[in-house]
C-alpha atoms as a PDB file:
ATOM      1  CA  UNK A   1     -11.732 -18.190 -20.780  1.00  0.00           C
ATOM      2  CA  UNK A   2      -9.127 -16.513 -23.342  1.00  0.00           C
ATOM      3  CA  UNK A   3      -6.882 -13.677 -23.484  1.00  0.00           C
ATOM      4  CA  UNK A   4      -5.442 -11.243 -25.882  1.00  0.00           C
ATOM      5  CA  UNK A   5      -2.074  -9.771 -25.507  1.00  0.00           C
ATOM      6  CA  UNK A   6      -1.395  -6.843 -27.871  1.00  0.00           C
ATOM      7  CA  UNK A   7       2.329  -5.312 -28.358  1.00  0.00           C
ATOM      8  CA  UNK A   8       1.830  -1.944 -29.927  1.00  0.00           C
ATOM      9  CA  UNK A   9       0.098   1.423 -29.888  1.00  0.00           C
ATOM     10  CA  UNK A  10      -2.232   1.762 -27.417  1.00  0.00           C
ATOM     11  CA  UNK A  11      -4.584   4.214 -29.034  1.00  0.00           C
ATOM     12  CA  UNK A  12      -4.487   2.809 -32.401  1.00  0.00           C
ATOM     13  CA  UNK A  13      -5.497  -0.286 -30.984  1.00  0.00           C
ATOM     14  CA  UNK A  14      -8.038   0.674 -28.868  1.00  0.00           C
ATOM     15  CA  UNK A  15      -9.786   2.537 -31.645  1.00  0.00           C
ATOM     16  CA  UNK A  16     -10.308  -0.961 -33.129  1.00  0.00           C
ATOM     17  CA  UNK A  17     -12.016  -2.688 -30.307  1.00  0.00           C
ATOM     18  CA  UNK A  18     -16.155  -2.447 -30.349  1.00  0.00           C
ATOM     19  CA  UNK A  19     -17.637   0.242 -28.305  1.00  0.00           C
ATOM     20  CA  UNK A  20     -19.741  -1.469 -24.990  1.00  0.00           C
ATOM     21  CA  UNK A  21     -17.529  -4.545 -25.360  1.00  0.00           C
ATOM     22  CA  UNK A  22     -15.872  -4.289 -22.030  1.00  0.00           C
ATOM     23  CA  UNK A  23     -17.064  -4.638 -18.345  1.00  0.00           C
ATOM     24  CA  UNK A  24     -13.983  -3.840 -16.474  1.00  0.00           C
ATOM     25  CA  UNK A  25     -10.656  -1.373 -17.370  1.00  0.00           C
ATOM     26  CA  UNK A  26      -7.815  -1.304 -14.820  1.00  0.00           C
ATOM     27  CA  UNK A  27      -4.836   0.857 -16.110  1.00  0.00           C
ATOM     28  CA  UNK A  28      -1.549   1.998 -14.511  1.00  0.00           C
ATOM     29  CA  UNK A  29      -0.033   4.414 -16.793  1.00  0.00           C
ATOM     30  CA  UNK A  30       3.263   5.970 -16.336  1.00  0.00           C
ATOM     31  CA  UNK A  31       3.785   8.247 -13.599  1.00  0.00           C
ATOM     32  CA  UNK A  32       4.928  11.304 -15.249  1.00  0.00           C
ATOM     33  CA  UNK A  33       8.032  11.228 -12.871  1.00  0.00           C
ATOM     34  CA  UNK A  34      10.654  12.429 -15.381  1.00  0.00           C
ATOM     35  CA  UNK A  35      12.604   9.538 -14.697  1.00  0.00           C
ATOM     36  CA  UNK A  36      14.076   6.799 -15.928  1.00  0.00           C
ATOM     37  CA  UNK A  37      11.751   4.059 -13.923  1.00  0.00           C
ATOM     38  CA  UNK A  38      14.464   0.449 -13.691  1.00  0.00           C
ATOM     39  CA  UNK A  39      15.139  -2.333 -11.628  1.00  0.00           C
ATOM     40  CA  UNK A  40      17.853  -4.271 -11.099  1.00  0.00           C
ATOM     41  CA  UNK A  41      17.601  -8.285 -11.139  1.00  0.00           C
ATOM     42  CA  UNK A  42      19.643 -10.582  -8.791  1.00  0.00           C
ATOM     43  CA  UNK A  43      20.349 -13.383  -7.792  1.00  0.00           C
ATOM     44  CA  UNK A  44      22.296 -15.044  -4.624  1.00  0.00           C
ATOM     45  CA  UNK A  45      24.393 -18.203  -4.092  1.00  0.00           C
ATOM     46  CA  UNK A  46      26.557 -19.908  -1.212  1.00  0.00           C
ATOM     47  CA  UNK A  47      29.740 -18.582  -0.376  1.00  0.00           C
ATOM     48  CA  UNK A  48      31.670 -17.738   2.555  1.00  0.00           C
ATOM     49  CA  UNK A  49      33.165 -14.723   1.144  1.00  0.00           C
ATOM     50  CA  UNK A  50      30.021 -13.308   0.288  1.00  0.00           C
ATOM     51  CA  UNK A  51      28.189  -9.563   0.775  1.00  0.00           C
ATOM     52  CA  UNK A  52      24.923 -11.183   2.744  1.00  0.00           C
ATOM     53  CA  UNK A  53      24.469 -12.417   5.734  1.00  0.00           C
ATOM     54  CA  UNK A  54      21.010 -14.622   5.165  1.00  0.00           C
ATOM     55  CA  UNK A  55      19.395 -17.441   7.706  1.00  0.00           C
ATOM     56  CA  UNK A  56      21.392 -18.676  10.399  1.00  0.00           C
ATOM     57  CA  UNK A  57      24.917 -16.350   9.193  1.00  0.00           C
ATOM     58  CA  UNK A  58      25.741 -18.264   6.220  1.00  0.00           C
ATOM     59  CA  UNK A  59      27.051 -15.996   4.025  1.00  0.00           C
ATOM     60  CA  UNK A  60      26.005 -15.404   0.131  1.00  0.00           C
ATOM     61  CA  UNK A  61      27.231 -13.683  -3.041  1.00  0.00           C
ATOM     62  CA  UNK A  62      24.735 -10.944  -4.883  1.00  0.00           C
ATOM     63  CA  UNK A  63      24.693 -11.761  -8.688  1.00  0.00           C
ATOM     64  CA  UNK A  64      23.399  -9.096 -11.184  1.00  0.00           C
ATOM     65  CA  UNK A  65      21.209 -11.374 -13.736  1.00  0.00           C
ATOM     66  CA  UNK A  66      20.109  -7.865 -16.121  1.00  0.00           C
ATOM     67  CA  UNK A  67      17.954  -4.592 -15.255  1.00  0.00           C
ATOM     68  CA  UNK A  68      14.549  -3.370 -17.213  1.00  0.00           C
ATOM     69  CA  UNK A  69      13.840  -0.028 -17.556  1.00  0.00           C
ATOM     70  CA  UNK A  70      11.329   2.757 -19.862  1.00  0.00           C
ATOM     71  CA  UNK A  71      11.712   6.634 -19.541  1.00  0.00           C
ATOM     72  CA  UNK A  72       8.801   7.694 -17.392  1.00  0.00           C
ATOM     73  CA  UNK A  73       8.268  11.106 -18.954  1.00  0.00           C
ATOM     74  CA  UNK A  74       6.271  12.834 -21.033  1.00  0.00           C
ATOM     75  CA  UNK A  75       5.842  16.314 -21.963  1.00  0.00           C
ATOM     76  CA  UNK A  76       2.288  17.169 -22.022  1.00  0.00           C
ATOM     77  CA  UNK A  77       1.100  14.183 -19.983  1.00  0.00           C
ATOM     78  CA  UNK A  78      -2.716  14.588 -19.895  1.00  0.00           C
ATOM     79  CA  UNK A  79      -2.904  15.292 -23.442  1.00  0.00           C
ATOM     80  CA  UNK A  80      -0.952  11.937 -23.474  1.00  0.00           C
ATOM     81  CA  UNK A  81      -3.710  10.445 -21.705  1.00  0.00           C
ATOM     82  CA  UNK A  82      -6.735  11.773 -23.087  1.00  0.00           C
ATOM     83  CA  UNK A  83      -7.892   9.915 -26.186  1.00  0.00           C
ATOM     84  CA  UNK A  84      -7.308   6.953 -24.256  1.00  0.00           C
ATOM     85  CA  UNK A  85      -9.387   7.549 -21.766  1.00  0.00           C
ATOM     86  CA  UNK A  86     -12.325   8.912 -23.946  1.00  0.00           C
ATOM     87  CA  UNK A  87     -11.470   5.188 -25.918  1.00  0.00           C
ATOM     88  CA  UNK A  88     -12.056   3.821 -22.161  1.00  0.00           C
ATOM     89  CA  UNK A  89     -15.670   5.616 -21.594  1.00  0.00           C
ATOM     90  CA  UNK A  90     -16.385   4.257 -25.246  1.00  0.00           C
ATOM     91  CA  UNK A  91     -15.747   0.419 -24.488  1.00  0.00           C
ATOM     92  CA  UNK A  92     -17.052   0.337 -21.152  1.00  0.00           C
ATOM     93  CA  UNK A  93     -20.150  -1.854 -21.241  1.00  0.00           C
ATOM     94  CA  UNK A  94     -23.358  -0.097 -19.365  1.00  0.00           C
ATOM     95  CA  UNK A  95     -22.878  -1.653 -16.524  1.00  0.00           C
ATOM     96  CA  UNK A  96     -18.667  -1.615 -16.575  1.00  0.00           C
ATOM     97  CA  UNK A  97     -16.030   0.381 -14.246  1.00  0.00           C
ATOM     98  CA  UNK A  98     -13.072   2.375 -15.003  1.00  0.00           C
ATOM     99  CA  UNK A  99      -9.892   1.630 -12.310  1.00  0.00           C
ATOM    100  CA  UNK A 100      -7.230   4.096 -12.931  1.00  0.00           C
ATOM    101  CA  UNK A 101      -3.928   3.743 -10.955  1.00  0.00           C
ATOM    102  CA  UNK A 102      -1.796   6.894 -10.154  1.00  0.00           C
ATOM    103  CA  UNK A 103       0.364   8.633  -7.946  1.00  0.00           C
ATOM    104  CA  UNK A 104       0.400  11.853  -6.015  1.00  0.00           C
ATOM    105  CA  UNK A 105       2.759  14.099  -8.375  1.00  0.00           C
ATOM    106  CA  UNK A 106      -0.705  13.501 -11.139  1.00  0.00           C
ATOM    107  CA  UNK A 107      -3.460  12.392  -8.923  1.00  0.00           C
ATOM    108  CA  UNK A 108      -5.333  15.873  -8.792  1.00  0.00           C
ATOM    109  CA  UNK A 109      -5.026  16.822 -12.238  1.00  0.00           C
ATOM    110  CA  UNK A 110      -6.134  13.514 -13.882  1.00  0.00           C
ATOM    111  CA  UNK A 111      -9.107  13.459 -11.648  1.00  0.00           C
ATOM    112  CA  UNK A 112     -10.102  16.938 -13.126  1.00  0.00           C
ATOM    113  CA  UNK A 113      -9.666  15.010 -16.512  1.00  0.00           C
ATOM    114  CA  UNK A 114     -11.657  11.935 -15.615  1.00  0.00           C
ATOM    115  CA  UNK A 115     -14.434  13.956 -14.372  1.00  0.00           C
ATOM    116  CA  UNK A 116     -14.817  15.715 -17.859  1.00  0.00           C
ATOM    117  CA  UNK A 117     -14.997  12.672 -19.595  1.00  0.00           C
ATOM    118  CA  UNK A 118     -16.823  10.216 -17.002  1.00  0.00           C
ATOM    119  CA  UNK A 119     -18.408  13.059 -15.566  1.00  0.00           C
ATOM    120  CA  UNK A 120     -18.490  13.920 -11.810  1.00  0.00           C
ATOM    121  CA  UNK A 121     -22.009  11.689 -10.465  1.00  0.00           C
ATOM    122  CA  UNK A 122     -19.543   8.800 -11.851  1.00  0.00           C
ATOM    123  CA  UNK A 123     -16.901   9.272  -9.342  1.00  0.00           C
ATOM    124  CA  UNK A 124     -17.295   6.238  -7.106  1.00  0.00           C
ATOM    125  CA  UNK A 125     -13.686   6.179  -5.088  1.00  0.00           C
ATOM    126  CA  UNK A 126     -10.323   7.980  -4.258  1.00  0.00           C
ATOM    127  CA  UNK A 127      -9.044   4.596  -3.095  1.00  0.00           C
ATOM    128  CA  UNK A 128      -5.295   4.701  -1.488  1.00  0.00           C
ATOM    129  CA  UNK A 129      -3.324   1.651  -1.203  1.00  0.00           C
ATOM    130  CA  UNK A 130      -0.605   2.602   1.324  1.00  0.00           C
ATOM    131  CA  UNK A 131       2.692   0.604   1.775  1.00  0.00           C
ATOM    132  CA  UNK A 132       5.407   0.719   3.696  1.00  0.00           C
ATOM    133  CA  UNK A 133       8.625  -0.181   1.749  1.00  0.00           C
ATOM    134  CA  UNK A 134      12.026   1.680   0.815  1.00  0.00           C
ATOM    135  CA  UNK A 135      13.504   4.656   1.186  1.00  0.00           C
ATOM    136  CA  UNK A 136      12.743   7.727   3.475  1.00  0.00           C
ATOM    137  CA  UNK A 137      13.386  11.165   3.378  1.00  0.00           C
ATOM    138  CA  UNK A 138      14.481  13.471   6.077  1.00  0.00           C
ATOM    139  CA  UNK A 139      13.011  16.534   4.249  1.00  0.00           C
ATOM    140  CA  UNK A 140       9.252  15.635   4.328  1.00  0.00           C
ATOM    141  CA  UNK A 141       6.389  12.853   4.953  1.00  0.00           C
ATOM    142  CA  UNK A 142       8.248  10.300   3.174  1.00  0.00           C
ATOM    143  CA  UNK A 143       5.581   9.538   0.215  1.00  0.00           C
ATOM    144  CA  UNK A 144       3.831   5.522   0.662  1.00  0.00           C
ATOM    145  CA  UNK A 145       0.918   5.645  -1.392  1.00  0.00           C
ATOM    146  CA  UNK A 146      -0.764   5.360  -4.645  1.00  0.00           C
ATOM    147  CA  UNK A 147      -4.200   6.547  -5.368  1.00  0.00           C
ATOM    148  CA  UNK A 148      -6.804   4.273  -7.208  1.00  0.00           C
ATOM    149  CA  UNK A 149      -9.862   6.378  -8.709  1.00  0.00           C
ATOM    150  CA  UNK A 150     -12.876   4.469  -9.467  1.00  0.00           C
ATOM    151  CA  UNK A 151     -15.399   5.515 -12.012  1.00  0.00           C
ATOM    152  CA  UNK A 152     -18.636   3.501 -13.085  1.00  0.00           C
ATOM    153  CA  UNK A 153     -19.711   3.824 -16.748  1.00  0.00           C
ATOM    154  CA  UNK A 154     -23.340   4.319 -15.228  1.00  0.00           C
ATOM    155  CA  UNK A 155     -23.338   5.485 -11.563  1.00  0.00           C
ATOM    156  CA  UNK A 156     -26.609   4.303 -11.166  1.00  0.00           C
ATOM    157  CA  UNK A 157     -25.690   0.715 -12.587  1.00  0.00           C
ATOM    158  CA  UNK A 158     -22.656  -0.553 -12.006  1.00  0.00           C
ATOM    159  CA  UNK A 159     -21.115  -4.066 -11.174  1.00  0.00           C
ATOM    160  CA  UNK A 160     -19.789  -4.248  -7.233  1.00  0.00           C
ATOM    161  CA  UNK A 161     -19.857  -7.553  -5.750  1.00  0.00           C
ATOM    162  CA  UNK A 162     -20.197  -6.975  -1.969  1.00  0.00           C
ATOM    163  CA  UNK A 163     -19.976 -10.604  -0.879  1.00  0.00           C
ATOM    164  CA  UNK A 164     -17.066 -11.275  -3.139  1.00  0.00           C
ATOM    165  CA  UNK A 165     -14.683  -9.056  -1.112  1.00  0.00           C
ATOM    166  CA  UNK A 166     -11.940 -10.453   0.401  1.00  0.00           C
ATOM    167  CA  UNK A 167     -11.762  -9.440   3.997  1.00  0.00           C
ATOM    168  CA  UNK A 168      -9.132  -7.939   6.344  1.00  0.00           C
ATOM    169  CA  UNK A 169      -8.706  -8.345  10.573  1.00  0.00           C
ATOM    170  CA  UNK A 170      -9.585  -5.930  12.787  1.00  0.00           C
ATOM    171  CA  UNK A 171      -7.667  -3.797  14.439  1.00  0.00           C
ATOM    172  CA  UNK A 172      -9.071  -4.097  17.286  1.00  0.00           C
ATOM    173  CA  UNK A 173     -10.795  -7.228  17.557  1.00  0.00           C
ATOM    174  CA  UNK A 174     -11.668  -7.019  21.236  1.00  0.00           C
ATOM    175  CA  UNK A 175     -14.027  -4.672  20.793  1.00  0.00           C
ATOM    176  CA  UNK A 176     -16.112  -6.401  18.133  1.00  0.00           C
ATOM    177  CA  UNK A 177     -16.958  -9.856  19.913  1.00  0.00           C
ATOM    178  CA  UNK A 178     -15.350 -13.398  18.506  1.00  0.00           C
ATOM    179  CA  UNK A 179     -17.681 -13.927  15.695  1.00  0.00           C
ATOM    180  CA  UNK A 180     -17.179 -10.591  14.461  1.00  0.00           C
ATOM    181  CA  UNK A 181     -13.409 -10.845  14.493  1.00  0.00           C
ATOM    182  CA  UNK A 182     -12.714 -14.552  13.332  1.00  0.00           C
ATOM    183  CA  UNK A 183     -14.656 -13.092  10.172  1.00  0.00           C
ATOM    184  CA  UNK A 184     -13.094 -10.151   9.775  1.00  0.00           C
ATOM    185  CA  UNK A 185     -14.421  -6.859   8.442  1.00  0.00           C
ATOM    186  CA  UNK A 186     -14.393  -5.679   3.931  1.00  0.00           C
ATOM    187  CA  UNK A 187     -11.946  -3.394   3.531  1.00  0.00           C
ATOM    188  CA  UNK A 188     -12.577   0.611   3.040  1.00  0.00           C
ATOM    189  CA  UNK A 189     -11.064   3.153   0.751  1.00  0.00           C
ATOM    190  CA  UNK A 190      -7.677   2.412   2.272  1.00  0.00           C
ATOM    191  CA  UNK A 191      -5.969  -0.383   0.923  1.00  0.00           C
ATOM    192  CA  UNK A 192      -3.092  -1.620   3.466  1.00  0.00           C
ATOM    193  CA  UNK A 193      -1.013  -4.026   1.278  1.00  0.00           C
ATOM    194  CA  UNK A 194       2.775  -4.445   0.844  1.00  0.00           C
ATOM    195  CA  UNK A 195       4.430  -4.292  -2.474  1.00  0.00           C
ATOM    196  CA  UNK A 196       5.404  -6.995  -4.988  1.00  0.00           C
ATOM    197  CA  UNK A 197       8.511  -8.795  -2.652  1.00  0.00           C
ATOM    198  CA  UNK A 198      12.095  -8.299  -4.165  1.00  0.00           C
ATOM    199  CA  UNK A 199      12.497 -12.349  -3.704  1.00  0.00           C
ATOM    200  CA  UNK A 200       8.882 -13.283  -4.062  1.00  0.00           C
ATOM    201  CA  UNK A 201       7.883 -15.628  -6.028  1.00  0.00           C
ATOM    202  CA  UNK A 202       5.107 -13.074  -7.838  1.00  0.00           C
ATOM    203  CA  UNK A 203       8.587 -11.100  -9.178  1.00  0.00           C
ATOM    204  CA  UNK A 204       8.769 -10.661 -12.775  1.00  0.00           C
ATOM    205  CA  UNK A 205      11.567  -7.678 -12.640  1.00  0.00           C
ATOM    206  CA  UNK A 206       9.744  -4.980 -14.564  1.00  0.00           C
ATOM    207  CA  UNK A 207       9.794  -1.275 -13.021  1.00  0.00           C
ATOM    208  CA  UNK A 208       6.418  -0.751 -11.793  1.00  0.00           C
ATOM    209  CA  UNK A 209       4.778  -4.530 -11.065  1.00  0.00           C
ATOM    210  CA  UNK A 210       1.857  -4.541  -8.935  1.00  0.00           C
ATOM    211  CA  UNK A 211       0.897  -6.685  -6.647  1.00  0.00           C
ATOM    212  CA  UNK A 212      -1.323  -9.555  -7.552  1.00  0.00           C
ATOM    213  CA  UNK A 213      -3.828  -8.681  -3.918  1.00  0.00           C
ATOM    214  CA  UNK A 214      -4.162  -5.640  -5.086  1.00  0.00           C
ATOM    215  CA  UNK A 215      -5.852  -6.983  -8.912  1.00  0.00           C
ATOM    216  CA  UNK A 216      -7.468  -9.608  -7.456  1.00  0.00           C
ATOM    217  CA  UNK A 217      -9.358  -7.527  -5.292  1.00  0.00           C
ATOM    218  CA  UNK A 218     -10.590  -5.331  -7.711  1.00  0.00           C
ATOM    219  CA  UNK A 219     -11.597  -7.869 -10.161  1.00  0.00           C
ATOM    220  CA  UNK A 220     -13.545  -9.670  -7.666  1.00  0.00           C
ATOM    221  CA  UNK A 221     -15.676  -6.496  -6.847  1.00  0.00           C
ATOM    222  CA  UNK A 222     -16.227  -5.311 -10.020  1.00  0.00           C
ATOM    223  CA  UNK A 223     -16.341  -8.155 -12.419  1.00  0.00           C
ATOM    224  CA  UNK A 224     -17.950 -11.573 -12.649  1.00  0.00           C
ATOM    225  CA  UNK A 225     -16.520 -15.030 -14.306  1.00  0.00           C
ATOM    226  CA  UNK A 226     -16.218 -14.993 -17.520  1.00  0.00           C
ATOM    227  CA  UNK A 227     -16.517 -10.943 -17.762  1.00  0.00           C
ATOM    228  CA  UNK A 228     -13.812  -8.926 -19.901  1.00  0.00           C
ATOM    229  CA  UNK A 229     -11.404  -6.691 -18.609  1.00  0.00           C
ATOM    230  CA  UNK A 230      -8.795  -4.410 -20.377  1.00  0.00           C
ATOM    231  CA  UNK A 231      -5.843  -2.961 -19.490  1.00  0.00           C
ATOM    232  CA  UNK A 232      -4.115  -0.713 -21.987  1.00  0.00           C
ATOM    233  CA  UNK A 233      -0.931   0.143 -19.738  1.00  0.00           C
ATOM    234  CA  UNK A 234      -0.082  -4.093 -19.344  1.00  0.00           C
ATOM    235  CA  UNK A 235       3.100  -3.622 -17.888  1.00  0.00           C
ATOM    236  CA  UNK A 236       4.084  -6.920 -16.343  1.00  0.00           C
ATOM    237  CA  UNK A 237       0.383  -8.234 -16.869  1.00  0.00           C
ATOM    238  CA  UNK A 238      -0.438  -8.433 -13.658  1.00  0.00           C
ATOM    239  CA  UNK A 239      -4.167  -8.213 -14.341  1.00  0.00           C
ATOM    240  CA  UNK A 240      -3.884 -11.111 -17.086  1.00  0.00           C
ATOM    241  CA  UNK A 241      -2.384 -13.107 -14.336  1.00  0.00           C
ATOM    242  CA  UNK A 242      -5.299 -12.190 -12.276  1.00  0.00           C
ATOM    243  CA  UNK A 243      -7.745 -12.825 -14.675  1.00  0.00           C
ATOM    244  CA  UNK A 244      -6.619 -16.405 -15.579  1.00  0.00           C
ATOM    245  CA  UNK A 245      -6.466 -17.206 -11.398  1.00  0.00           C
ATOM    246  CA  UNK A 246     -10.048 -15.677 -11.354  1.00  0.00           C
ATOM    247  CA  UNK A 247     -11.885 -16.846 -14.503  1.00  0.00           C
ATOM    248  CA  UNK A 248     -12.135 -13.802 -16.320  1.00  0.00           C
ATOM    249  CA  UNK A 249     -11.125 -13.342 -20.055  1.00  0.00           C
ATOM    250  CA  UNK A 250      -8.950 -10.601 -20.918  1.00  0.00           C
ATOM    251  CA  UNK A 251      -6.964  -8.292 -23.137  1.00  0.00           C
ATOM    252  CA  UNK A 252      -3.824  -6.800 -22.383  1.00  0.00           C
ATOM    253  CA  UNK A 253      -1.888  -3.609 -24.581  1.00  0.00           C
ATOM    254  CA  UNK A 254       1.701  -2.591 -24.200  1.00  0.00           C
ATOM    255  CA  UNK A 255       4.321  -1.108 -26.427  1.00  0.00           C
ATOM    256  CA  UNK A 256       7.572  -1.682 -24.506  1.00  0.00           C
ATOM    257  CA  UNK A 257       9.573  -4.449 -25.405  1.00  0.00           C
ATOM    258  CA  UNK A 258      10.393  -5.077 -21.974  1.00  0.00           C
ATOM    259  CA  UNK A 259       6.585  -5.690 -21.164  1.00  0.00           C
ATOM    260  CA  UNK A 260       6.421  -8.048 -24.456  1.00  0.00           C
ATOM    261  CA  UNK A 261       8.996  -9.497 -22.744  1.00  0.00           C
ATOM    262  CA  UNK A 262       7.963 -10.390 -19.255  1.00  0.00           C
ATOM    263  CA  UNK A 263       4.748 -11.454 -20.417  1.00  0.00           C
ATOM    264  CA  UNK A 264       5.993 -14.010 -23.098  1.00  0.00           C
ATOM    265  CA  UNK A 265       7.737 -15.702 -19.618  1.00  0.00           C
ATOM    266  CA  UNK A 266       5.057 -15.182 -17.395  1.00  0.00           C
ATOM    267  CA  UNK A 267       2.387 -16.704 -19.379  1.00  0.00           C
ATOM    268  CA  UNK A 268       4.647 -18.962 -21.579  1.00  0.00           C
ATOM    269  CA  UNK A 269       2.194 -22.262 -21.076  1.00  0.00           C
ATOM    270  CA  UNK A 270      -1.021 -20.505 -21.451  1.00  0.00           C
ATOM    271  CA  UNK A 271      -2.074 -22.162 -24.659  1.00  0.00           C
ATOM    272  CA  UNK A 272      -5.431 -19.815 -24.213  1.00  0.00           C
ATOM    273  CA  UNK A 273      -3.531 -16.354 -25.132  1.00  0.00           C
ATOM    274  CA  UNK A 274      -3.410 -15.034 -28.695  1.00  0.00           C
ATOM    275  CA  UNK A 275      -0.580 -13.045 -29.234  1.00  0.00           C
ATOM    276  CA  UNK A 276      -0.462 -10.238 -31.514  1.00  0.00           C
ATOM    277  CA  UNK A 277       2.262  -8.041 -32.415  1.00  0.00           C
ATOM    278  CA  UNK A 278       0.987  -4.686 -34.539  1.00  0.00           C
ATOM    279  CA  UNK A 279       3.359  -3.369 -37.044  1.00  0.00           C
END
């Protein structure tokens, strides 16, 4: 197992990898929100004069440790997008998939774009993972969801591993018998999972991390061991840190510092990761 992390251009580097050299792509590219996506780090220690309340009363102090942010906007966003995704359809192998990670403000219109270039027979899923964290408005459905479409290189072909899936309780177990329920049932097109925790463990502190369930998930129904996946929006590099619990080899592309960054920590004693930097 190896991986590749690449700090630069997306597009220019994509254009250098081999066409049908891929079997998996998961990408979460930038919103489009026309804002400035950051988060805040912290941490807490003892004291009695402190601004928490945690287990049992005792009392702690907040510490600001540093932020991370990028500017989540661009102007024309799908021409953004575009030659990156025709680059995707290019380096998919036969049999490979396509994950792409949105939300609601661009949902519609990039599925209109992935249809042109995938075409329409190889839309497989509109898959929603739904949380339930943060703020809500008074003014509307307060907005808890991304959308995941799913698109196979080949929609007659394509890798889904229906015995790998993890598998979630029922809701109403009663109703099912004891066998039924102690095994539980595969999930749907509705992915109930809550978001990266602000003191978990899995925290890197970049803007947009995803969770690792939600990566794992998706690599184990749509790739095998030792498979490649891609993913040319690497953020935190979550999916590398899938990949390496999961056996898969991988390459990951960013050009934010920030996402250099966290994934120089995160993977600092992975002797298998090449690390190139693009000038």
């Amino acid at each position: 197992m190896s991986g590749t992390v690449y700090f630069g251009d997306n597009l220019e580097i994509l254009q250098t990898l081999p066409s049908a050299s891929v079997d998996l792509i998961y990408i979460d590219p930038p919103f489009n929100t026309g804002k400035v996506q950051q988060r805040t780090q912290i941490k807490t220690q003892a004291d009695e004069a402190g601004d928490r309340t945690g287990f049992s009363g005792k009392r702690y102090q907040t510490i600001q440790v540093g932020s991370r942010a990028y500017t989540d906007l661009f102007d024309d966003y799908l021409s953004f997008l575009e030659p990156r995704l025709v680059e995707a359809y290019r380096l998919l192998k036969p049999h490979g998939s396509l994950y792409f990670h949105i939300d609601y403000r661009e949902a519609h219109y990039c599925k209109v774009l992935l249809d042109q270039i995938f075409s329409r027979a190889s839309f497989l899923n509109e898959i929603i993972w739904a949380y339930d964290y943060g703020a809500r408005s008074k003014k509307k459905w307060p907005a808890k969801h991304d959308t995941i479409f799913w698109y196979a290189r080949d929609p007659q072909k394509y890798t889904f591993n229906y015995e790998a899936l993890d598998r979630i309780p029922y809701m109403a177990p009663g109703l099912v018998g004891p066998d039924k329920a102690e095994r539980g049932k595969t999930p749907t097109d509705t992915w109930w999972h809550t978001i990266v925790p602000t003191n978990g463990r899995e925290k890197t502190g970049y803007p947009t991390q995803k969770p690792l369930g939600i990566l794992r998930r998706i690599l184990l129904a749509s790739s095998n061991p030792g498979d490649e996946v891609l993913d040319f929006f690497a953020g935190s590099g979550t999916t590398g840190a899938a990949c390496l619990e999961l056996g898969r080899n991988f390459t990951l592309i960013d050009s934010n510092p920030q996402a250099w960054e966290v994934m120089r920590s995160r993977f600092a004693e992975r002797a298998e990761i090449s690390w190139i930097h693009q000038p």
